[in-house]
PDB file of N, CA and C in Angstrom:
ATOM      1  N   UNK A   1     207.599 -83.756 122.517  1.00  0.00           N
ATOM      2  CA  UNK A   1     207.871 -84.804 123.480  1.00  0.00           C
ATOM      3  C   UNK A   1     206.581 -85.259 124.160  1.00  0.00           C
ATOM      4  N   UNK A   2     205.515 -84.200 124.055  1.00  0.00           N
ATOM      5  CA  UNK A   2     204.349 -84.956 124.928  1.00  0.00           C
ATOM      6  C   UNK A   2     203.556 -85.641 124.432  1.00  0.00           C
ATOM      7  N   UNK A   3     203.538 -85.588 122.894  1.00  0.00           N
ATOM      8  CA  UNK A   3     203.040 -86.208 121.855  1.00  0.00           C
ATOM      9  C   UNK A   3     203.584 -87.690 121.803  1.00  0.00           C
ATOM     10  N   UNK A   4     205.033 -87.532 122.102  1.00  0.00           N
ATOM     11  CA  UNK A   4     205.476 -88.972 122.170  1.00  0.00           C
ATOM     12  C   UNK A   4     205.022 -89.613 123.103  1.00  0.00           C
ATOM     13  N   UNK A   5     205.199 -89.093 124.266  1.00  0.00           N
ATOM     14  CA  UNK A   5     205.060 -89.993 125.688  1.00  0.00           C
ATOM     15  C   UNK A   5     203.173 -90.316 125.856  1.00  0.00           C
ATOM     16  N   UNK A   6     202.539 -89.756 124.855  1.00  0.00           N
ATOM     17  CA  UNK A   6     200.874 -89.869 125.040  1.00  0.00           C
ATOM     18  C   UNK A   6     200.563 -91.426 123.533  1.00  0.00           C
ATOM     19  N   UNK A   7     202.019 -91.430 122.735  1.00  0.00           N
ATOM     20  CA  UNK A   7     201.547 -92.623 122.553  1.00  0.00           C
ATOM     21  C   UNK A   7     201.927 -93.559 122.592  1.00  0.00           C
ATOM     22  N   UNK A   8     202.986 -93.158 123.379  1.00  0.00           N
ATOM     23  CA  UNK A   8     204.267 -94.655 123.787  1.00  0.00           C
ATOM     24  C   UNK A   8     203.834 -94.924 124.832  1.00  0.00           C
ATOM     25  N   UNK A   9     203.042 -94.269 125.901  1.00  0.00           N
ATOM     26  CA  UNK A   9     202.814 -94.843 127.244  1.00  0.00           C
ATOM     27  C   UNK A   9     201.472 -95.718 126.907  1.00  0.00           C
ATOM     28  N   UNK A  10     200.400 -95.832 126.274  1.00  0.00           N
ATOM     29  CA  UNK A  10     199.192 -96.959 126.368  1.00  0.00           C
ATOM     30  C   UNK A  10     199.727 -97.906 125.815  1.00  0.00           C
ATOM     31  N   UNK A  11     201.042 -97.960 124.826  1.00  0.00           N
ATOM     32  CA  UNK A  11     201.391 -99.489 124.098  1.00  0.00           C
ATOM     33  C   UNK A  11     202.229-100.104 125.361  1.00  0.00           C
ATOM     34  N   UNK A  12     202.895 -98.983 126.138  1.00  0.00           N
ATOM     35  CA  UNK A  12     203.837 -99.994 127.295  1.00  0.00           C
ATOM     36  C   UNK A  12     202.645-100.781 128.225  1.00  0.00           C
ATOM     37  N   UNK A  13     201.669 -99.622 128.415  1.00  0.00           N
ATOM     38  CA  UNK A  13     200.232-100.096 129.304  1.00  0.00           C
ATOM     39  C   UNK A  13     200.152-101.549 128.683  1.00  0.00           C
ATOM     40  N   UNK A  14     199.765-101.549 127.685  1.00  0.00           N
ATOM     41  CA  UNK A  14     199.148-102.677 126.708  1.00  0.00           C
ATOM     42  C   UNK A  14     199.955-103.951 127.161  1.00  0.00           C
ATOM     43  N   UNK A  15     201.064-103.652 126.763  1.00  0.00           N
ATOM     44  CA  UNK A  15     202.143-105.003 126.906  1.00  0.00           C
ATOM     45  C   UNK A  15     202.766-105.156 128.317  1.00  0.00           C
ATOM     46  N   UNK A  16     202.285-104.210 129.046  1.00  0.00           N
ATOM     47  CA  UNK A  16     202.396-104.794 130.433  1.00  0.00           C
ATOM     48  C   UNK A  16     201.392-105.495 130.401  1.00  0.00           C
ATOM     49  N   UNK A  17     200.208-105.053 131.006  1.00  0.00           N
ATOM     50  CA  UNK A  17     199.213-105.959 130.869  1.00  0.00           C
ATOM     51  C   UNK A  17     198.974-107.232 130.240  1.00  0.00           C
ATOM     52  N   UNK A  18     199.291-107.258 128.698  1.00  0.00           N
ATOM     53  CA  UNK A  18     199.513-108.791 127.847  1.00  0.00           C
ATOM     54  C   UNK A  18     200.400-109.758 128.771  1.00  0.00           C
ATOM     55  N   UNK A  19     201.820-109.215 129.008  1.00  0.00           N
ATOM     56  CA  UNK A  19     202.463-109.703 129.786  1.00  0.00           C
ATOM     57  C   UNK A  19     202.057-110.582 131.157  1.00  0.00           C
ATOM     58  N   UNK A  20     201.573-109.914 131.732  1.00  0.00           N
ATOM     59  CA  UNK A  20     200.715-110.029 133.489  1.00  0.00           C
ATOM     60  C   UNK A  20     199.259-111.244 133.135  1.00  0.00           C
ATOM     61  N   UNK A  21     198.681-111.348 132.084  1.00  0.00           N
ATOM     62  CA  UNK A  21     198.057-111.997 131.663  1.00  0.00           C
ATOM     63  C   UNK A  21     198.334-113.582 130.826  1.00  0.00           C
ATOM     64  N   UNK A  22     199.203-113.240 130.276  1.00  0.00           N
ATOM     65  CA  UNK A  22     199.951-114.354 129.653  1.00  0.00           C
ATOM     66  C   UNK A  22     199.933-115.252 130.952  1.00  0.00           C
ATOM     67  N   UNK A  23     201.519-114.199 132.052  1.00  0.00           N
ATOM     68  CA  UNK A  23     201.945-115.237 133.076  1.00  0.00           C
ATOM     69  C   UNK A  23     201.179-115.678 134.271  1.00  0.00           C
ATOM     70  N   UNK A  24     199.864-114.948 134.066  1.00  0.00           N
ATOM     71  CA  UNK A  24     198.737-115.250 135.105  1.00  0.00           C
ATOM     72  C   UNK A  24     198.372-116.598 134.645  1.00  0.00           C
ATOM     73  N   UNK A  25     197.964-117.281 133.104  1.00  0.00           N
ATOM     74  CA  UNK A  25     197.678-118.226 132.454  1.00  0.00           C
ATOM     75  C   UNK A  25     198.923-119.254 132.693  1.00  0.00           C
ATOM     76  N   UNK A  26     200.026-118.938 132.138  1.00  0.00           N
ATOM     77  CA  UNK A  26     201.207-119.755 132.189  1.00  0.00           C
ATOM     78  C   UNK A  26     200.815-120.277 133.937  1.00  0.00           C
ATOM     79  N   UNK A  27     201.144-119.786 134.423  1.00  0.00           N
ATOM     80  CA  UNK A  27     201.191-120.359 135.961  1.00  0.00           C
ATOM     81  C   UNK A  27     200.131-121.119 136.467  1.00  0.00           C
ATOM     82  N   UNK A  28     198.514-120.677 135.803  1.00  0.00           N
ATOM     83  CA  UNK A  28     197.254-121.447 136.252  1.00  0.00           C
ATOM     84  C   UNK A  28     197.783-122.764 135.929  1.00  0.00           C
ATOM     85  N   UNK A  29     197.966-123.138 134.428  1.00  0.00           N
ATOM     86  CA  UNK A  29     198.208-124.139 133.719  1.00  0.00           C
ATOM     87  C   UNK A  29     198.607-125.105 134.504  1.00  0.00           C
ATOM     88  N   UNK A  30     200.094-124.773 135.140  1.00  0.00           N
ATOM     89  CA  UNK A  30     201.416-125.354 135.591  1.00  0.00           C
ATOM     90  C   UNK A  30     200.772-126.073 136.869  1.00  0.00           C
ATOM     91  N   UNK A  31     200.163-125.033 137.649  1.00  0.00           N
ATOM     92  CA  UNK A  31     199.466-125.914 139.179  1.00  0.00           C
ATOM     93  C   UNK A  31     197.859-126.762 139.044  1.00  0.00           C
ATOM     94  N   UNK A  32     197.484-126.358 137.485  1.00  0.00           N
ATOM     95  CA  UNK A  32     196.480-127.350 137.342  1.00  0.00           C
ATOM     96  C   UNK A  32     197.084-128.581 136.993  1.00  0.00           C
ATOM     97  N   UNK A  33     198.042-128.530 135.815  1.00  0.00           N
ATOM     98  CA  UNK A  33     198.706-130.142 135.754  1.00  0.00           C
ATOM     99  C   UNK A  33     199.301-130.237 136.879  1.00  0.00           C
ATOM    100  N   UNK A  34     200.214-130.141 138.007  1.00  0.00           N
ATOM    101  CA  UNK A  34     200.508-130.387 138.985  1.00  0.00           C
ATOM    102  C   UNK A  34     199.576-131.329 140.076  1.00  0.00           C
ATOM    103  N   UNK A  35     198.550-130.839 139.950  1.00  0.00           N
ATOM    104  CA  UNK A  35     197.429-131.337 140.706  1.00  0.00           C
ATOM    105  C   UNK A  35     196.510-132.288 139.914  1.00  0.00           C
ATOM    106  N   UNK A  36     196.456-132.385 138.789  1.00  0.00           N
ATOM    107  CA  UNK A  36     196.067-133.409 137.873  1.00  0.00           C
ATOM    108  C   UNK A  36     197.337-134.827 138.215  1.00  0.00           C
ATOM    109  N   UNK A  37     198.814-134.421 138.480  1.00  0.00           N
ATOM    110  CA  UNK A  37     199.752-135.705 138.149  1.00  0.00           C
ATOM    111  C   UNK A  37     199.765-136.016 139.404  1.00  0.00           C
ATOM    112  N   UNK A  38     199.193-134.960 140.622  1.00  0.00           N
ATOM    113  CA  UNK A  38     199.614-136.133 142.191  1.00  0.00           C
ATOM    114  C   UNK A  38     198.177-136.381 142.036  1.00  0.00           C
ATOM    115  N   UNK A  39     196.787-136.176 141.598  1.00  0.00           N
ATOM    116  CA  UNK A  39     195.524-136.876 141.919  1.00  0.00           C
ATOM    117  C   UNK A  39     195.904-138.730 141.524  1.00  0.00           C
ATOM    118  N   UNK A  40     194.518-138.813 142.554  1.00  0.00           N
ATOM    119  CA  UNK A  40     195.068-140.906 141.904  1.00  0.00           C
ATOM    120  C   UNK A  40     194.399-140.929 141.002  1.00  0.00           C
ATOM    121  N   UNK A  41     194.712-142.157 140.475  1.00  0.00           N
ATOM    122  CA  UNK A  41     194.000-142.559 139.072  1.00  0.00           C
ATOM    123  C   UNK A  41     192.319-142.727 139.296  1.00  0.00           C
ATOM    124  N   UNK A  42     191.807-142.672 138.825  1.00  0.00           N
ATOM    125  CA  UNK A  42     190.841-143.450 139.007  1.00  0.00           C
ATOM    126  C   UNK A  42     190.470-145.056 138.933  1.00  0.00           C
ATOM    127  N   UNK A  43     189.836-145.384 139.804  1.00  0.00           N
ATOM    128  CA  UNK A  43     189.778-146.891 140.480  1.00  0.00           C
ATOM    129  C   UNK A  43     188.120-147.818 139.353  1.00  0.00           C
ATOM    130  N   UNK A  44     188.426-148.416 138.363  1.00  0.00           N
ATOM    131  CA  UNK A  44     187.452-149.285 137.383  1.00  0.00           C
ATOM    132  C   UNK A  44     187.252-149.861 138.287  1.00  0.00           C
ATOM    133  N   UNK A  45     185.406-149.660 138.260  1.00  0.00           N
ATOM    134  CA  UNK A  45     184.988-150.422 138.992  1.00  0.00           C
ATOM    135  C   UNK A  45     184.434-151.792 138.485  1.00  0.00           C
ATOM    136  N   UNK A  46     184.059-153.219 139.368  1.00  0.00           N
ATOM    137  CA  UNK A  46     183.778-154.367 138.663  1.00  0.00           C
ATOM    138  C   UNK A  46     183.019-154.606 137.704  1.00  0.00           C
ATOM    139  N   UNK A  47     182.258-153.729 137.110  1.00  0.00           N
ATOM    140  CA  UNK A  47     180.956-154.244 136.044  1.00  0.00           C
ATOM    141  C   UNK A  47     181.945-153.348 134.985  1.00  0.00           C
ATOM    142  N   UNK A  48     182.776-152.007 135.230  1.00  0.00           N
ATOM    143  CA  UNK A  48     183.830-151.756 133.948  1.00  0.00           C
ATOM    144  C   UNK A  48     184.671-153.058 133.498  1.00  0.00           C
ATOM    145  N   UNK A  49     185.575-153.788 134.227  1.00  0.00           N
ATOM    146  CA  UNK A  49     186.139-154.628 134.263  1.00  0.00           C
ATOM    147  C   UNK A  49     185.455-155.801 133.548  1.00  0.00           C
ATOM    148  N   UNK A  50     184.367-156.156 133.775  1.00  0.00           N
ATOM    149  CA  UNK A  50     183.786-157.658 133.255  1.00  0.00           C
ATOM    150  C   UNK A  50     182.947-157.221 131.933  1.00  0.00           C
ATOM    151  N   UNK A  51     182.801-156.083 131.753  1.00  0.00           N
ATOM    152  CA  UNK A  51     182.177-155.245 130.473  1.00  0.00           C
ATOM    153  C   UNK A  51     183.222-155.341 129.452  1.00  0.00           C
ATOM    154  N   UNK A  52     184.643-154.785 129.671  1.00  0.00           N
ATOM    155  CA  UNK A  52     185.867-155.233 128.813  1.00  0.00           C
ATOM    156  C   UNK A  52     186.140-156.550 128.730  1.00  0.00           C
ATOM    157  N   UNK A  53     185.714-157.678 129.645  1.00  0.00           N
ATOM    158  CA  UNK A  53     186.645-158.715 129.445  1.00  0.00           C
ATOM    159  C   UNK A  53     185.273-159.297 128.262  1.00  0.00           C
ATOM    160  N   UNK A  54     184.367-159.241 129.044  1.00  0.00           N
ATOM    161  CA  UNK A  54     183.239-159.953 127.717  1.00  0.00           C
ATOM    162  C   UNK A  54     183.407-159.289 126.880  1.00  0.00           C
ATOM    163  N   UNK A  55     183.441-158.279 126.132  1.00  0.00           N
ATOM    164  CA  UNK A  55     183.861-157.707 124.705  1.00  0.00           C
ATOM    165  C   UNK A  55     184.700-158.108 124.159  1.00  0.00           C
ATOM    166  N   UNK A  56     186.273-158.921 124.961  1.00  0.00           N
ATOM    167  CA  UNK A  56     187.736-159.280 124.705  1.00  0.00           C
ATOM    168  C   UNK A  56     187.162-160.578 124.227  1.00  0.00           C
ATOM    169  N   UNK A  57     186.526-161.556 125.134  1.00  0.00           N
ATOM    170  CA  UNK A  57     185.837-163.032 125.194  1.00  0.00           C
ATOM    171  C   UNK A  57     185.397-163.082 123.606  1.00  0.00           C
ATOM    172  N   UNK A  58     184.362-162.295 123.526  1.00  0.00           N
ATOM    173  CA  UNK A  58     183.526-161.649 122.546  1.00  0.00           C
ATOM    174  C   UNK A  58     184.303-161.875 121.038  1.00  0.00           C
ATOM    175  N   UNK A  59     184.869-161.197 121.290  1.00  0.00           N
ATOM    176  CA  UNK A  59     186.302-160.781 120.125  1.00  0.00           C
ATOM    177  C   UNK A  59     187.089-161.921 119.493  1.00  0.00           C
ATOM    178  N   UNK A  60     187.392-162.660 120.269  1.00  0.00           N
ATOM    179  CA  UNK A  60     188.524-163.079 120.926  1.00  0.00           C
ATOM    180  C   UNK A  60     187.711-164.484 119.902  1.00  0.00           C
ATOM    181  N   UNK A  61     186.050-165.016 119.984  1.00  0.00           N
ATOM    182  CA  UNK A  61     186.024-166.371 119.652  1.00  0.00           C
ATOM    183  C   UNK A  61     185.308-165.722 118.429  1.00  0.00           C
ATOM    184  N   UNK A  62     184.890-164.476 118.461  1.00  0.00           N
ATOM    185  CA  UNK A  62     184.511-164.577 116.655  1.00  0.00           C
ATOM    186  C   UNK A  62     185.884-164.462 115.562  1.00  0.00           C
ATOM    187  N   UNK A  63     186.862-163.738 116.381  1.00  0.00           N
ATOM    188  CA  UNK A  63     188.234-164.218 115.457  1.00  0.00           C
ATOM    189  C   UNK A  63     188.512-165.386 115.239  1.00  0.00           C
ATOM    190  N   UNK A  64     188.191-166.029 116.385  1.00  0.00           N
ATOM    191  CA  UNK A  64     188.825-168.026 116.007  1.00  0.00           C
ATOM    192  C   UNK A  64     188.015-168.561 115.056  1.00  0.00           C
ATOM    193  N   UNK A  65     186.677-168.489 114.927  1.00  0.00           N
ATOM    194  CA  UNK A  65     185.710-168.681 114.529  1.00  0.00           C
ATOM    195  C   UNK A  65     185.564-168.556 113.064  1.00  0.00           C
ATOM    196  N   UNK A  66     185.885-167.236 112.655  1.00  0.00           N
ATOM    197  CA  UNK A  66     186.267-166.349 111.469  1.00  0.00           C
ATOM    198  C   UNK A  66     187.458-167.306 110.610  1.00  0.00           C
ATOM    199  N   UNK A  67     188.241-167.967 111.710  1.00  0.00           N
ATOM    200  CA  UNK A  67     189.513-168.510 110.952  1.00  0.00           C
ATOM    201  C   UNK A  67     188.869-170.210 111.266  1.00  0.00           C
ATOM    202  N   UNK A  68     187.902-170.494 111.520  1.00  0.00           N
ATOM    203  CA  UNK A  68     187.991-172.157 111.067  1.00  0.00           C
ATOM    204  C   UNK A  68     188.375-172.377 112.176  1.00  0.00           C
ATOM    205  N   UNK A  69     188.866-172.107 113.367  1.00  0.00           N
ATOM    206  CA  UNK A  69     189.489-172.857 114.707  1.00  0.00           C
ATOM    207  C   UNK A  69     188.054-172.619 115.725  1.00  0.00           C
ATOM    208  N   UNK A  70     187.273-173.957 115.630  1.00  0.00           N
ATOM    209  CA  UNK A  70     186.140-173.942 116.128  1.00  0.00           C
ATOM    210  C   UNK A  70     186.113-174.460 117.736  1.00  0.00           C
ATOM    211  N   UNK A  71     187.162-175.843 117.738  1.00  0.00           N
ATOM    212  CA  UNK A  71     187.733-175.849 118.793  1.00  0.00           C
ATOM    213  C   UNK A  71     187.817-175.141 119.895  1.00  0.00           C
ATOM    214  N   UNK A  72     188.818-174.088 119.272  1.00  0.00           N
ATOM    215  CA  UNK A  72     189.494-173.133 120.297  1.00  0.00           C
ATOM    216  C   UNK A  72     189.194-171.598 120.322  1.00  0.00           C
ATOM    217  N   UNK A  73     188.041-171.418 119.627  1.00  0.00           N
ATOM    218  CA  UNK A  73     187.023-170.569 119.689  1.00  0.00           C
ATOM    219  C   UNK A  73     185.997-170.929 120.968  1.00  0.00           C
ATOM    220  N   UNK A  74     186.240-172.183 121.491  1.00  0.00           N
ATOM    221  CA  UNK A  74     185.021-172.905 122.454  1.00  0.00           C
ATOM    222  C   UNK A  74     184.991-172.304 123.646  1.00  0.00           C
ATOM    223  N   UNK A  75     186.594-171.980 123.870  1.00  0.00           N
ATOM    224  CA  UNK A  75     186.731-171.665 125.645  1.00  0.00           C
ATOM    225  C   UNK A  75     186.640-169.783 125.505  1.00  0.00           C
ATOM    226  N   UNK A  76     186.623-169.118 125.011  1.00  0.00           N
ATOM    227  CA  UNK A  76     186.558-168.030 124.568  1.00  0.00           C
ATOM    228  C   UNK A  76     184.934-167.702 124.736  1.00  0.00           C
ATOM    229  N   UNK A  77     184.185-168.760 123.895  1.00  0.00           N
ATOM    230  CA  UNK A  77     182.782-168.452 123.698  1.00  0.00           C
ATOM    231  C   UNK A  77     181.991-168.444 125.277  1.00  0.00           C
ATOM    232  N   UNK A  78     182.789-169.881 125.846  1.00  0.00           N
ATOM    233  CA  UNK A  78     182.629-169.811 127.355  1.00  0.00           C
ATOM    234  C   UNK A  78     182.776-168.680 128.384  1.00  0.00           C
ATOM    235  N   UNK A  79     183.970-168.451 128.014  1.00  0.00           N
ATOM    236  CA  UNK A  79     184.209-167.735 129.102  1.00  0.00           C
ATOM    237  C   UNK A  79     183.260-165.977 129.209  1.00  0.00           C
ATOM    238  N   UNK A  80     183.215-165.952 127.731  1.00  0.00           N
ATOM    239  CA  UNK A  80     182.260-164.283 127.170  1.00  0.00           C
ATOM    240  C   UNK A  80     180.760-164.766 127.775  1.00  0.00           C
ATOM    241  N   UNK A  81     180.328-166.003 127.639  1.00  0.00           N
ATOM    242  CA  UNK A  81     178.852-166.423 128.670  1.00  0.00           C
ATOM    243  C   UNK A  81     179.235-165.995 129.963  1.00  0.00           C
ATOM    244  N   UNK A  82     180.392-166.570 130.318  1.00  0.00           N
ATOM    245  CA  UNK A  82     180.113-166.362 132.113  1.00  0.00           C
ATOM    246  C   UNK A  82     180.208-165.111 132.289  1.00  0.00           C
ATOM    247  N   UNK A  83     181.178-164.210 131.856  1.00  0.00           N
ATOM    248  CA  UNK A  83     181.243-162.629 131.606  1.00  0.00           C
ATOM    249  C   UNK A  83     179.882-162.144 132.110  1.00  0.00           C
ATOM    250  N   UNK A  84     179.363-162.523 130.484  1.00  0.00           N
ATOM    251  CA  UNK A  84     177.697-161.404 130.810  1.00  0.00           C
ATOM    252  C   UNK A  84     177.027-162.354 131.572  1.00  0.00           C
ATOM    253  N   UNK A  85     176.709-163.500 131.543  1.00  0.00           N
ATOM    254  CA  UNK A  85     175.827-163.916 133.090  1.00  0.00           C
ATOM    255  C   UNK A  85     176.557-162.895 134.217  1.00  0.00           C
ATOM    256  N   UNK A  86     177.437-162.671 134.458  1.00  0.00           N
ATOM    257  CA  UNK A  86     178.016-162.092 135.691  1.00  0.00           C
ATOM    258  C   UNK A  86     177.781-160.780 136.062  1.00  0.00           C
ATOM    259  N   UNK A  87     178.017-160.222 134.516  1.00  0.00           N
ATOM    260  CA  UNK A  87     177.325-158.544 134.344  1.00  0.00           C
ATOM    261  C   UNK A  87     175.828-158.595 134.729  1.00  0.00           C
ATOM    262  N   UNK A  88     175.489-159.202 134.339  1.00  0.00           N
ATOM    263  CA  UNK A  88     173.712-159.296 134.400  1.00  0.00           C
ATOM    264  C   UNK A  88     173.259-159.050 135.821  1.00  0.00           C
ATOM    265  N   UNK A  89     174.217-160.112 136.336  1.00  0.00           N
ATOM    266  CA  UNK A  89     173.914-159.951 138.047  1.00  0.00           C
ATOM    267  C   UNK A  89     174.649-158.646 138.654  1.00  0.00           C
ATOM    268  N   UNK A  90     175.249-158.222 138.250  1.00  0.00           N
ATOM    269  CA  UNK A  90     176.055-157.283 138.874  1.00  0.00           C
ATOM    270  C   UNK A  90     175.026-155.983 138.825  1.00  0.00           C
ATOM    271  N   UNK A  91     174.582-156.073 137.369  1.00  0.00           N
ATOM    272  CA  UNK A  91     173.557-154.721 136.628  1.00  0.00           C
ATOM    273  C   UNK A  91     172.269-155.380 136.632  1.00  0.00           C
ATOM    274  N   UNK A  92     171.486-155.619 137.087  1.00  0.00           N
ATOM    275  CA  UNK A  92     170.031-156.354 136.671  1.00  0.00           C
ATOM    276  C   UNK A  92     169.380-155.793 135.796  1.00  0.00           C
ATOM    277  N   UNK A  93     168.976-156.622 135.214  1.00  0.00           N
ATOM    278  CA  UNK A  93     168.298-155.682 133.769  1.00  0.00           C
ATOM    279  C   UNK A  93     168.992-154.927 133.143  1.00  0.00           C
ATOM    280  N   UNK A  94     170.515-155.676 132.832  1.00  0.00           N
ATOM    281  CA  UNK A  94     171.372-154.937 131.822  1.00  0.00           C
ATOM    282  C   UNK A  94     171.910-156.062 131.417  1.00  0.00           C
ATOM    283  N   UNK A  95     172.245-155.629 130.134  1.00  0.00           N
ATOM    284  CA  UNK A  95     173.301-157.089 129.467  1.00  0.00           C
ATOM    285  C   UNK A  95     172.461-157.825 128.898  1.00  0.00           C
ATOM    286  N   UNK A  96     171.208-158.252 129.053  1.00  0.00           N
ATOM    287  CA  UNK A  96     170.392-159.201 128.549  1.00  0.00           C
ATOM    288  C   UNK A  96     170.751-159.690 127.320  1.00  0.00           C
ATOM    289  N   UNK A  97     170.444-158.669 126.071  1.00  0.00           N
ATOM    290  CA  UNK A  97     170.720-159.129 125.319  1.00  0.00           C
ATOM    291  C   UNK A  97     172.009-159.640 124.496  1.00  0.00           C
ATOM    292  N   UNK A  98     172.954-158.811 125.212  1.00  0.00           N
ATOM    293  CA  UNK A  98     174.319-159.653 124.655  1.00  0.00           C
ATOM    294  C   UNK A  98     174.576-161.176 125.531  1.00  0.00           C
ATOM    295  N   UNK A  99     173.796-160.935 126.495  1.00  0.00           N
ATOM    296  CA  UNK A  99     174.201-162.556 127.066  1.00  0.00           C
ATOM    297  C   UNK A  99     173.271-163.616 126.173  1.00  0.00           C
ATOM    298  N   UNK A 100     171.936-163.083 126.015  1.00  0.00           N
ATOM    299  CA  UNK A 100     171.451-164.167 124.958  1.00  0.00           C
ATOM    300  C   UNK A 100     172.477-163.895 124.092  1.00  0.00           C
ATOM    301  N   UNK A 101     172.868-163.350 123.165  1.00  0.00           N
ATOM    302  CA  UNK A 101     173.660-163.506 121.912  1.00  0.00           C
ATOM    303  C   UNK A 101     174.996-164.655 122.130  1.00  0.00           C
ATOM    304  N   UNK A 102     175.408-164.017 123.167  1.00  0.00           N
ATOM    305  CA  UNK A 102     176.477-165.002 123.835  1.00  0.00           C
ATOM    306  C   UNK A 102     176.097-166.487 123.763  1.00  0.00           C
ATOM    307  N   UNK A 103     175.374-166.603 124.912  1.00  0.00           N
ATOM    308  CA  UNK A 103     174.630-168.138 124.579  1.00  0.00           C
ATOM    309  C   UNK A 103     174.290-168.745 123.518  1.00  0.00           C
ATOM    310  N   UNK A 104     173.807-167.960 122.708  1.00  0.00           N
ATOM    311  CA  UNK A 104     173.419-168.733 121.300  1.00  0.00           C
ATOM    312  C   UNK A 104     174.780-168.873 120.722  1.00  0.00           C
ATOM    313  N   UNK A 105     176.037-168.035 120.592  1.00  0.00           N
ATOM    314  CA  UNK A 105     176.900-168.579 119.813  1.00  0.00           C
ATOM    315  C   UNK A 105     177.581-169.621 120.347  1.00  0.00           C
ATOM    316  N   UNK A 106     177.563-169.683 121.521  1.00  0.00           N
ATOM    317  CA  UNK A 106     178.420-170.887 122.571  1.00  0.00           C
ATOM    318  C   UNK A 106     177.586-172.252 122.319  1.00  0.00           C
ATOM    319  N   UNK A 107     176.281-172.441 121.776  1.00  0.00           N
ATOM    320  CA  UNK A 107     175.119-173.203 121.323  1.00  0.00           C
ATOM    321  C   UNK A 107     175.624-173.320 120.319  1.00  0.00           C
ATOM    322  N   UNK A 108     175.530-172.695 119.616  1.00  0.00           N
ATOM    323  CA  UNK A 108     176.064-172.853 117.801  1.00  0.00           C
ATOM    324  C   UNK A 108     177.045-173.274 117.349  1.00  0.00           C
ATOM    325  N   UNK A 109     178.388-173.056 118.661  1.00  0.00           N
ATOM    326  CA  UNK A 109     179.524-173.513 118.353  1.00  0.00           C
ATOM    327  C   UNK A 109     179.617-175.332 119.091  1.00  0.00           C
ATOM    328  N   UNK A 110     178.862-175.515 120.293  1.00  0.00           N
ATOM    329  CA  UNK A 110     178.940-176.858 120.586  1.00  0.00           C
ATOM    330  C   UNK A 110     178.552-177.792 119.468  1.00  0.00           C
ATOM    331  N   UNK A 111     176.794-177.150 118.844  1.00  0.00           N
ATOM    332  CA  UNK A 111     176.608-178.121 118.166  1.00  0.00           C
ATOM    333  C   UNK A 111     177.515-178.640 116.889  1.00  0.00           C
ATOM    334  N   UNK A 112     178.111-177.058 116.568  1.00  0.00           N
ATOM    335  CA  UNK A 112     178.893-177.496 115.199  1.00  0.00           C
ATOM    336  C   UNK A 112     179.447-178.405 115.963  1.00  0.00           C
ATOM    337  N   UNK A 113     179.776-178.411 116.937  1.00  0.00           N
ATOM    338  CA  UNK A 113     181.616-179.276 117.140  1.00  0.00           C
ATOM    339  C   UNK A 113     180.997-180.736 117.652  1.00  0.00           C
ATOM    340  N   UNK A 114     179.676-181.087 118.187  1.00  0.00           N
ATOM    341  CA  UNK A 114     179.201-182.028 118.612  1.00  0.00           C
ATOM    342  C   UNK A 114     178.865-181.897 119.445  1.00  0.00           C
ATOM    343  N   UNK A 115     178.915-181.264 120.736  1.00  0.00           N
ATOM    344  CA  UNK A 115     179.175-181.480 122.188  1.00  0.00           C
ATOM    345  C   UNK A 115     178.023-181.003 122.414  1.00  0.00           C
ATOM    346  N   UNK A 116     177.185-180.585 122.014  1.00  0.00           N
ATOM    347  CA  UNK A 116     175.511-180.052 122.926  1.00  0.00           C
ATOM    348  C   UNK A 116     174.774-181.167 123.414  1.00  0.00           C
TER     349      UNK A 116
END
């Protein structure tokens, strides 16, 4: 019998312990997401915001563009200029070069269409 109880008692040790550890984890988990779902969101700030919309602008007139609608690729091309002019000011000495790029296609697209 003492033979038994010398090797049945470190496996109960064992799996108590596993146990106590597990639900030490289980529970961290539970009050870290808890406190992750009442934190606020985080708040995009304006140069995130006008960084996505000129990429959308961006997007938005090389698709029209891509399809022959040169037209209506125009206000798109516009609006991705005012974008990064806007970023530019927001970031100085950032954006540069996608706002030249910008400009030149909003150039490229007047002249195709006439209007420069």
């Amino acid at each position: 019998m003492d033979l038994l109880h010398m090797l049945v008692r470190p496996i109960i040790v064992g799996a108590l312990l596993a146990f106590v550890g597990w639900l030490s984890v289980t529970v961290r988990k539970r009050k870290v997401a808890q406190a992750e779902a009442a934190a606020p969101a985080p708040v995009e700030d304006r140069s995130q915001t006008l960084l996505r919309q000129a990429q959308q602008f961006d997007s938005d007139r090389d698709s029209l563009a891509a399809r022959g609608q040169r037209a209506d690729a125009l206000a798109p091309a516009q609006a991705a200029a005012d974008s990064w002019r806007e970023l530019t000011q927001v970031r100085p000495g950032r954006f540069q070069t996608e706002l030249q790029a910008a400009l030149t296609r909003l150039d490229e697209l007047q002249k195709t269409l006439g209007r420069a």
